[in-house]
PDB file of N, CA and C in Angstrom:
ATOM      1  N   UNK A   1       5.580  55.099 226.210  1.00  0.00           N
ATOM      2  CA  UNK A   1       4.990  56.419 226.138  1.00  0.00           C
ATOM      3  C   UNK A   1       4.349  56.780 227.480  1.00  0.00           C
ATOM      4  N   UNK A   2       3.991  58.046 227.593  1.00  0.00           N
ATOM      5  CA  UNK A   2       3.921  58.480 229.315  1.00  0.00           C
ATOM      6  C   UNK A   2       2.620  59.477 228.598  1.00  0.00           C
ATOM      7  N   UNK A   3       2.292  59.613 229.307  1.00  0.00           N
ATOM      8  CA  UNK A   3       1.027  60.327 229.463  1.00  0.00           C
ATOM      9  C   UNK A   3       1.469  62.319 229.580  1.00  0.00           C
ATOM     10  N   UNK A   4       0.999  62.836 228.705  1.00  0.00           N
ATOM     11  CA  UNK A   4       1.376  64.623 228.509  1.00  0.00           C
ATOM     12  C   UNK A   4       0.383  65.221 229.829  1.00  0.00           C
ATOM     13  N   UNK A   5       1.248  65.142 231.029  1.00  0.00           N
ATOM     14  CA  UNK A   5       0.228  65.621 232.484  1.00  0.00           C
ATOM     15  C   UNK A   5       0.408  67.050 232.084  1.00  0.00           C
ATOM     16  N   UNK A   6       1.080  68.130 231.683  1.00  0.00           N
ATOM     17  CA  UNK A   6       1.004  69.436 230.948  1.00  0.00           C
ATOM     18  C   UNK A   6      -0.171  69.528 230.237  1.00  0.00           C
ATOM     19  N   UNK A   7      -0.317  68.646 229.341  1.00  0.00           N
ATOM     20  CA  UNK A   7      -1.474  68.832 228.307  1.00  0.00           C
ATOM     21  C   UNK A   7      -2.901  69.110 229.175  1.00  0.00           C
ATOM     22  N   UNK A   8      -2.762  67.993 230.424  1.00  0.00           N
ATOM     23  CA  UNK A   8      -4.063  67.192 230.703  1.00  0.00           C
ATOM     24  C   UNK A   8      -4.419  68.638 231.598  1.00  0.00           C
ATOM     25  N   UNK A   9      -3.591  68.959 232.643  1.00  0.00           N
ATOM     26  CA  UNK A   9      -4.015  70.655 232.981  1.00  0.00           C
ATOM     27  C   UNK A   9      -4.298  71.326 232.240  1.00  0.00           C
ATOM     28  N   UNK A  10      -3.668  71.527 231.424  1.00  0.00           N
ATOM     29  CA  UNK A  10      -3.911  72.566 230.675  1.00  0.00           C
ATOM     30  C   UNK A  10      -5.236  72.973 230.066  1.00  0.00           C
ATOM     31  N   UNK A  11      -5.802  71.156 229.689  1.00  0.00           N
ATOM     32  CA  UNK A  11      -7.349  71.409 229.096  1.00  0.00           C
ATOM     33  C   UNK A  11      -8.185  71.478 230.355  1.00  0.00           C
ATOM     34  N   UNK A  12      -7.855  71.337 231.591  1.00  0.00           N
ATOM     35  CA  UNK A  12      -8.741  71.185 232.539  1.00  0.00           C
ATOM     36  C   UNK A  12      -8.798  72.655 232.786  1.00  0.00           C
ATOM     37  N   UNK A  13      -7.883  73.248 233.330  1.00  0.00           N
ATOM     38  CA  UNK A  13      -7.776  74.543 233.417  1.00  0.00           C
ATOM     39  C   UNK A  13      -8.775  75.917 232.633  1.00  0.00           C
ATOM     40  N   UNK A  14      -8.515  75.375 231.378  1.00  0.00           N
ATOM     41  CA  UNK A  14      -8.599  76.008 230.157  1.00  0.00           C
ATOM     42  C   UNK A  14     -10.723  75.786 230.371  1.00  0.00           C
ATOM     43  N   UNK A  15     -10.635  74.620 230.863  1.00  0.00           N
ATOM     44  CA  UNK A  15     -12.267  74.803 230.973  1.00  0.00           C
ATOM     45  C   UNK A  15     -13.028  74.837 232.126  1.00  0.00           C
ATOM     46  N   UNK A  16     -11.915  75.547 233.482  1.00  0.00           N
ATOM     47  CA  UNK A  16     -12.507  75.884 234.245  1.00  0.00           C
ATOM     48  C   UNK A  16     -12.829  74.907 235.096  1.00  0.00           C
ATOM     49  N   UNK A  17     -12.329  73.846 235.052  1.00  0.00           N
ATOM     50  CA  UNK A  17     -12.632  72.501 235.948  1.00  0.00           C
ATOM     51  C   UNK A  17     -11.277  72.524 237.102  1.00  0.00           C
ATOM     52  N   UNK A  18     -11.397  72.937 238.232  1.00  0.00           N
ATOM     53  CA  UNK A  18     -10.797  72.224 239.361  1.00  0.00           C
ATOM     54  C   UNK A  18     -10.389  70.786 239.504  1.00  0.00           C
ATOM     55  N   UNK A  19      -9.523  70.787 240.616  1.00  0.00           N
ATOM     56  CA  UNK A  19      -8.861  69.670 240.932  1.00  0.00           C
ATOM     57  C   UNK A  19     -10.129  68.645 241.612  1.00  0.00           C
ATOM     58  N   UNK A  20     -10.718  69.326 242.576  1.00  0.00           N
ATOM     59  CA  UNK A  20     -11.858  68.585 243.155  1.00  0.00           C
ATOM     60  C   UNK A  20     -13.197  68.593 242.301  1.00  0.00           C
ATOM     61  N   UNK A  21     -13.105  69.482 241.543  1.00  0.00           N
ATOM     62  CA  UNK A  21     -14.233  69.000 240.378  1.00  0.00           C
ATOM     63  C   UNK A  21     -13.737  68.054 239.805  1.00  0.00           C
ATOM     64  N   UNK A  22     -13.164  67.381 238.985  1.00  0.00           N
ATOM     65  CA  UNK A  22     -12.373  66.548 238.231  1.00  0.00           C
ATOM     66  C   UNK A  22     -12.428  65.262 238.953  1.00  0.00           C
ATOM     67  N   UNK A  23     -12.044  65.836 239.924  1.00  0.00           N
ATOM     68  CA  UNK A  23     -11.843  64.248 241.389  1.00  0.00           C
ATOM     69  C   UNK A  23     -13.351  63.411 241.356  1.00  0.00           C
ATOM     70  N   UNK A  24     -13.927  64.465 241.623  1.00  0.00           N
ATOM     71  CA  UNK A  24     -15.101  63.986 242.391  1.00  0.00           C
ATOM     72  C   UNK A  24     -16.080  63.324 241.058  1.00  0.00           C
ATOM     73  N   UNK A  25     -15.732  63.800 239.624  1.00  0.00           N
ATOM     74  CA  UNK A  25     -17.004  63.051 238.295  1.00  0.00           C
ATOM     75  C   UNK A  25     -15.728  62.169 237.992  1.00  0.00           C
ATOM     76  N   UNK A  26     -14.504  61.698 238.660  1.00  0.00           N
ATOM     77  CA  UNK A  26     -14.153  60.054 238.139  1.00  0.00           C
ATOM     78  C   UNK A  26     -13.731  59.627 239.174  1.00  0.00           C
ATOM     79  N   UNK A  27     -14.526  60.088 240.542  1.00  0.00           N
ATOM     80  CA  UNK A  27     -14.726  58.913 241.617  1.00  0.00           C
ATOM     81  C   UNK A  27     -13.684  58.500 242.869  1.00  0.00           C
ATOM     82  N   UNK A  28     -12.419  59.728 242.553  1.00  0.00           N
ATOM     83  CA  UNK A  28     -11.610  59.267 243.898  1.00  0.00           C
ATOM     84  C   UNK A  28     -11.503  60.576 244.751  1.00  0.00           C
ATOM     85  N   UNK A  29     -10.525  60.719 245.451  1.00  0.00           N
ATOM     86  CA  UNK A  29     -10.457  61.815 246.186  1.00  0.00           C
ATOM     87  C   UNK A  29      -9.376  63.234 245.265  1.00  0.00           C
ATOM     88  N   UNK A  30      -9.840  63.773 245.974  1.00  0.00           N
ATOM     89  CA  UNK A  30      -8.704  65.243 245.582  1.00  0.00           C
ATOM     90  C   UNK A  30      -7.439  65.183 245.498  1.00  0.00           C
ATOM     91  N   UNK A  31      -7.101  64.389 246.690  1.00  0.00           N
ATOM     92  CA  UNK A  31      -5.529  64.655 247.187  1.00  0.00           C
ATOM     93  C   UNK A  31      -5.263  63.235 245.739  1.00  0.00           C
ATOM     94  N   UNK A  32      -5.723  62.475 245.247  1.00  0.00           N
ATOM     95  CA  UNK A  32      -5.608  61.136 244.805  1.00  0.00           C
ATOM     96  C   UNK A  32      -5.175  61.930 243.501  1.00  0.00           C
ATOM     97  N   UNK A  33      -6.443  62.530 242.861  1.00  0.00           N
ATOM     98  CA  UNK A  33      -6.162  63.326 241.601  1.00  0.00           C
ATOM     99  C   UNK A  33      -4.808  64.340 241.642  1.00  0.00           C
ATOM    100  N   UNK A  34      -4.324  64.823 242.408  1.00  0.00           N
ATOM    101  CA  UNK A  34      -3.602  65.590 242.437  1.00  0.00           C
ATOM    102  C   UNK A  34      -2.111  65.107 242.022  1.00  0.00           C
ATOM    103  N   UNK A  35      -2.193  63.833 242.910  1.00  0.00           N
ATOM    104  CA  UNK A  35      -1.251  62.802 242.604  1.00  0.00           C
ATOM    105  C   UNK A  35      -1.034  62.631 241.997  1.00  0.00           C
ATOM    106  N   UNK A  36      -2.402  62.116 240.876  1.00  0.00           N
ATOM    107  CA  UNK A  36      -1.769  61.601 239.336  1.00  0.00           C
ATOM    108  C   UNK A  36      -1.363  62.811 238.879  1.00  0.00           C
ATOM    109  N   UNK A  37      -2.489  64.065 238.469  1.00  0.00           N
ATOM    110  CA  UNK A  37      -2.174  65.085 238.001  1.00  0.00           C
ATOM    111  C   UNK A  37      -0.441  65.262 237.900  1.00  0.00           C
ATOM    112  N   UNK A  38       0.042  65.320 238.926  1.00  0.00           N
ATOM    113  CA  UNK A  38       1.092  66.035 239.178  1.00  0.00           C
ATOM    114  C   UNK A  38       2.865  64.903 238.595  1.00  0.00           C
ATOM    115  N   UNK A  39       2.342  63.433 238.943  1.00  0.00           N
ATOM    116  CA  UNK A  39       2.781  62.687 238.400  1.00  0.00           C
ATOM    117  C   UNK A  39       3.786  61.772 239.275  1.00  0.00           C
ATOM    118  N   UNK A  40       2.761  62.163 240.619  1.00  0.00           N
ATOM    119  CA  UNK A  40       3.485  61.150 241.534  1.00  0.00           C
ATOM    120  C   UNK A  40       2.536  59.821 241.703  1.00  0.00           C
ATOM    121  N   UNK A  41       1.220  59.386 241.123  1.00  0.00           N
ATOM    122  CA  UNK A  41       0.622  58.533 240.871  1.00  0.00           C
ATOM    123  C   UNK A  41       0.291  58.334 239.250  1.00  0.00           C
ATOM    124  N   UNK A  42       0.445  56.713 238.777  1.00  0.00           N
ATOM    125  CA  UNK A  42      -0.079  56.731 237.731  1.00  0.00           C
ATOM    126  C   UNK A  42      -1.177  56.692 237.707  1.00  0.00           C
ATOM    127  N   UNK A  43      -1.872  57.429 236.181  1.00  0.00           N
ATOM    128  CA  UNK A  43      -3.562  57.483 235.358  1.00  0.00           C
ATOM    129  C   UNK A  43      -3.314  56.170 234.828  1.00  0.00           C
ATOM    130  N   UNK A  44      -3.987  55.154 235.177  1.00  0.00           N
ATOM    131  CA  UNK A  44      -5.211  53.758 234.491  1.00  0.00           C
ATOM    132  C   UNK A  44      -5.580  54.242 233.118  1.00  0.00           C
ATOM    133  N   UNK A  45      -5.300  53.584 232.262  1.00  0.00           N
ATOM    134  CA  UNK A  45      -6.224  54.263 231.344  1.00  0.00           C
ATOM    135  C   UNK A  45      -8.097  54.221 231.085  1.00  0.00           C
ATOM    136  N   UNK A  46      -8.427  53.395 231.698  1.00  0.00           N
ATOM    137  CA  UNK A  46      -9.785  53.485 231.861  1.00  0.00           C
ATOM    138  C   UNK A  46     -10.076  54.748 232.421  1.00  0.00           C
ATOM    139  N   UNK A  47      -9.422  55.084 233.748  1.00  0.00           N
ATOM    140  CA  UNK A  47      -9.640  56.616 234.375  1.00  0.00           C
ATOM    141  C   UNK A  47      -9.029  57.439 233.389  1.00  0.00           C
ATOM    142  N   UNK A  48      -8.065  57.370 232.553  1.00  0.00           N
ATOM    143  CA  UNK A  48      -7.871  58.007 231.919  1.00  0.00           C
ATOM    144  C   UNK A  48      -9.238  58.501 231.033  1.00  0.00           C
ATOM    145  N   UNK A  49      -9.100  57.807 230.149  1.00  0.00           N
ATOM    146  CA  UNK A  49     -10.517  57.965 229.326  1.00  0.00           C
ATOM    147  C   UNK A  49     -11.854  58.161 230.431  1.00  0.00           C
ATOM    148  N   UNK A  50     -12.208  58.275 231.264  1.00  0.00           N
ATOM    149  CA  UNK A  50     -13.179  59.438 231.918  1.00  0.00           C
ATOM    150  C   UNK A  50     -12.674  60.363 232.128  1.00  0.00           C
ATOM    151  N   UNK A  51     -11.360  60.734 232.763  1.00  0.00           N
ATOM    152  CA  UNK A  51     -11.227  62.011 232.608  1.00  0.00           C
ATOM    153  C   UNK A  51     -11.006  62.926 230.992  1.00  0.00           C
ATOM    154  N   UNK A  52     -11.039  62.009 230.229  1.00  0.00           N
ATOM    155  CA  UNK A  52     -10.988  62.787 228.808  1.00  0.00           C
ATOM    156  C   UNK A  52     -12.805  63.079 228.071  1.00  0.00           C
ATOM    157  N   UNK A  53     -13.360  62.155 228.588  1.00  0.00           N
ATOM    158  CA  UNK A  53     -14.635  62.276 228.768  1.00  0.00           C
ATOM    159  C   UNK A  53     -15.583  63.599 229.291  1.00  0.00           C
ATOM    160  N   UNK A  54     -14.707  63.921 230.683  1.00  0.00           N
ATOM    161  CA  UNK A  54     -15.836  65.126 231.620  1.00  0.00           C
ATOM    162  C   UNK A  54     -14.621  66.048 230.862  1.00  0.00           C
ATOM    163  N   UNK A  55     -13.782  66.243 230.164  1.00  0.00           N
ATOM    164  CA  UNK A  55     -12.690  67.430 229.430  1.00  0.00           C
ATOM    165  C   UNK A  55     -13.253  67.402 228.041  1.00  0.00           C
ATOM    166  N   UNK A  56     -14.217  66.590 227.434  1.00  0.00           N
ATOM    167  CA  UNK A  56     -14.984  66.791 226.278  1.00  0.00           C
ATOM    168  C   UNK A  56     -14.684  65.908 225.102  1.00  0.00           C
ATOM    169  N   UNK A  57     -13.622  64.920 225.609  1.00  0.00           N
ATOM    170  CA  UNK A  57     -12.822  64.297 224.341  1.00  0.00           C
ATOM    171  C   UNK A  57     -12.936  63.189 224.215  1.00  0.00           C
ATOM    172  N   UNK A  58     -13.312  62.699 223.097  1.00  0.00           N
ATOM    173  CA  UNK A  58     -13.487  61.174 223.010  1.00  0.00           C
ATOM    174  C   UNK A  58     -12.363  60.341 222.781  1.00  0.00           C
ATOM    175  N   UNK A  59     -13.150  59.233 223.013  1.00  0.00           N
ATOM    176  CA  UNK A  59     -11.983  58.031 223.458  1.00  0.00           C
ATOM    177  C   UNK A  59     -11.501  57.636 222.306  1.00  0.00           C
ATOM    178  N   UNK A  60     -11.304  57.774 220.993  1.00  0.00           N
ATOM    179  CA  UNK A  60     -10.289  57.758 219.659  1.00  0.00           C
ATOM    180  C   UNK A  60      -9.056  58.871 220.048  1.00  0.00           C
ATOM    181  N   UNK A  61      -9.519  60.000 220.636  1.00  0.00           N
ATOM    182  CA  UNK A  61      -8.863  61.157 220.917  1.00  0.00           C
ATOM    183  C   UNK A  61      -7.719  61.014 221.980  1.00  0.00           C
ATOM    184  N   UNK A  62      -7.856  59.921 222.545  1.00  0.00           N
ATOM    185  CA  UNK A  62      -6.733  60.050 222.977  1.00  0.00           C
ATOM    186  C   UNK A  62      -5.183  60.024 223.241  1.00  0.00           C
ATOM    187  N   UNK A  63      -4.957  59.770 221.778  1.00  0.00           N
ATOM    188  CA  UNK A  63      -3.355  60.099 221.389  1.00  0.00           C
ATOM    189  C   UNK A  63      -2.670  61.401 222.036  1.00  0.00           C
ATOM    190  N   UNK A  64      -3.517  62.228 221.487  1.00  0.00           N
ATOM    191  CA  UNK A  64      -3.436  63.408 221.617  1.00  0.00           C
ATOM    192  C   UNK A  64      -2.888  63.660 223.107  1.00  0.00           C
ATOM    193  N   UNK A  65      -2.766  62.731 223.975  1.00  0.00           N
ATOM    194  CA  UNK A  65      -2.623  63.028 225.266  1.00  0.00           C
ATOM    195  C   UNK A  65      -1.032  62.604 225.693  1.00  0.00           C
ATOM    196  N   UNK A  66      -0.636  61.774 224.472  1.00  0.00           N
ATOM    197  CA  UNK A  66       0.521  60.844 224.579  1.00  0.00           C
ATOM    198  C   UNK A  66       2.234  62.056 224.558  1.00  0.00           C
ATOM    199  N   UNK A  67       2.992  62.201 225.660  1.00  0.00           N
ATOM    200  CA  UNK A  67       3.993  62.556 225.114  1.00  0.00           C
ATOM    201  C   UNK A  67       5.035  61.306 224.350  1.00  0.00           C
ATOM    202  N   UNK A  68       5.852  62.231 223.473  1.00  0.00           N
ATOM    203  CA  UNK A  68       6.408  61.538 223.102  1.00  0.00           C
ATOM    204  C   UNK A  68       8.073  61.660 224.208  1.00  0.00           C
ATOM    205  N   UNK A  69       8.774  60.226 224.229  1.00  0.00           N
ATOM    206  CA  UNK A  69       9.681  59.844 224.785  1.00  0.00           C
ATOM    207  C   UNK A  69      10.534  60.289 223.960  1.00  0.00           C
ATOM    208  N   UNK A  70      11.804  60.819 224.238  1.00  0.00           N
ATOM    209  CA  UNK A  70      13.266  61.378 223.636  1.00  0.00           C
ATOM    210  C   UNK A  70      14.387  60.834 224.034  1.00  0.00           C
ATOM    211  N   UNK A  71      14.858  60.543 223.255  1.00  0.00           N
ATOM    212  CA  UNK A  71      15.964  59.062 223.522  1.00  0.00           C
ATOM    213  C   UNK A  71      16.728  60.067 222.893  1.00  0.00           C
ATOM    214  N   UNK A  72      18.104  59.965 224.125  1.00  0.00           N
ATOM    215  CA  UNK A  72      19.411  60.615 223.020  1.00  0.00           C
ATOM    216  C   UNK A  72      20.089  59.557 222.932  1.00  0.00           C
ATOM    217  N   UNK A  73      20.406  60.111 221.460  1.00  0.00           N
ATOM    218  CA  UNK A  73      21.222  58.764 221.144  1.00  0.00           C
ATOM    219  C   UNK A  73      22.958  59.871 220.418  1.00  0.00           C
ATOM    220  N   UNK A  74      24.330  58.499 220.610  1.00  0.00           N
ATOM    221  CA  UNK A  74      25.186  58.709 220.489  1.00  0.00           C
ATOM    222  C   UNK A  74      25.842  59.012 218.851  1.00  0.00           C
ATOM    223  N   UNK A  75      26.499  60.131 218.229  1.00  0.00           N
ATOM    224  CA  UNK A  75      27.077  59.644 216.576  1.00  0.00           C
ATOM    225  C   UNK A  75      28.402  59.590 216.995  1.00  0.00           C
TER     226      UNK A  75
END
């Protein structure tokens, strides 16, 4: 399973939190967050769960973040 980086903007967005706001309350740089954001670096899940933290969501909550994988398969 991969992480829904759509979702994770979306709630950031949605509450008005920047890229360098975001960066800077779980401790790395901008350009770093952007990275993951975007999905050319992977989210840790420890960083994960702070950033679901300063987005309001607790750490049971985070399924909710999970895309699901789509396997085609052959009949």
């Amino acid at each position: 399973m991969k992480f829904d980086l759509q979702r994770l903007k979306g709630e950031r967005v949605a509450r008005g939190i920047t890229q360098a706001q975001m960066a800077r309350k779980i401790g790395i740089s901008t350009n770093a967050y952007w990275r993951k954001e975007n999905g050319e670096r992977d989210i840790g899940m420890e960083e994960f769960v702070k950033i679901l933290s300063v987005l309001g969501f607790e750490k049971k909550q985070i399924s909710l973040f999970f895309a699901k994988e789509v396997h085609n398969s052959e009949h």
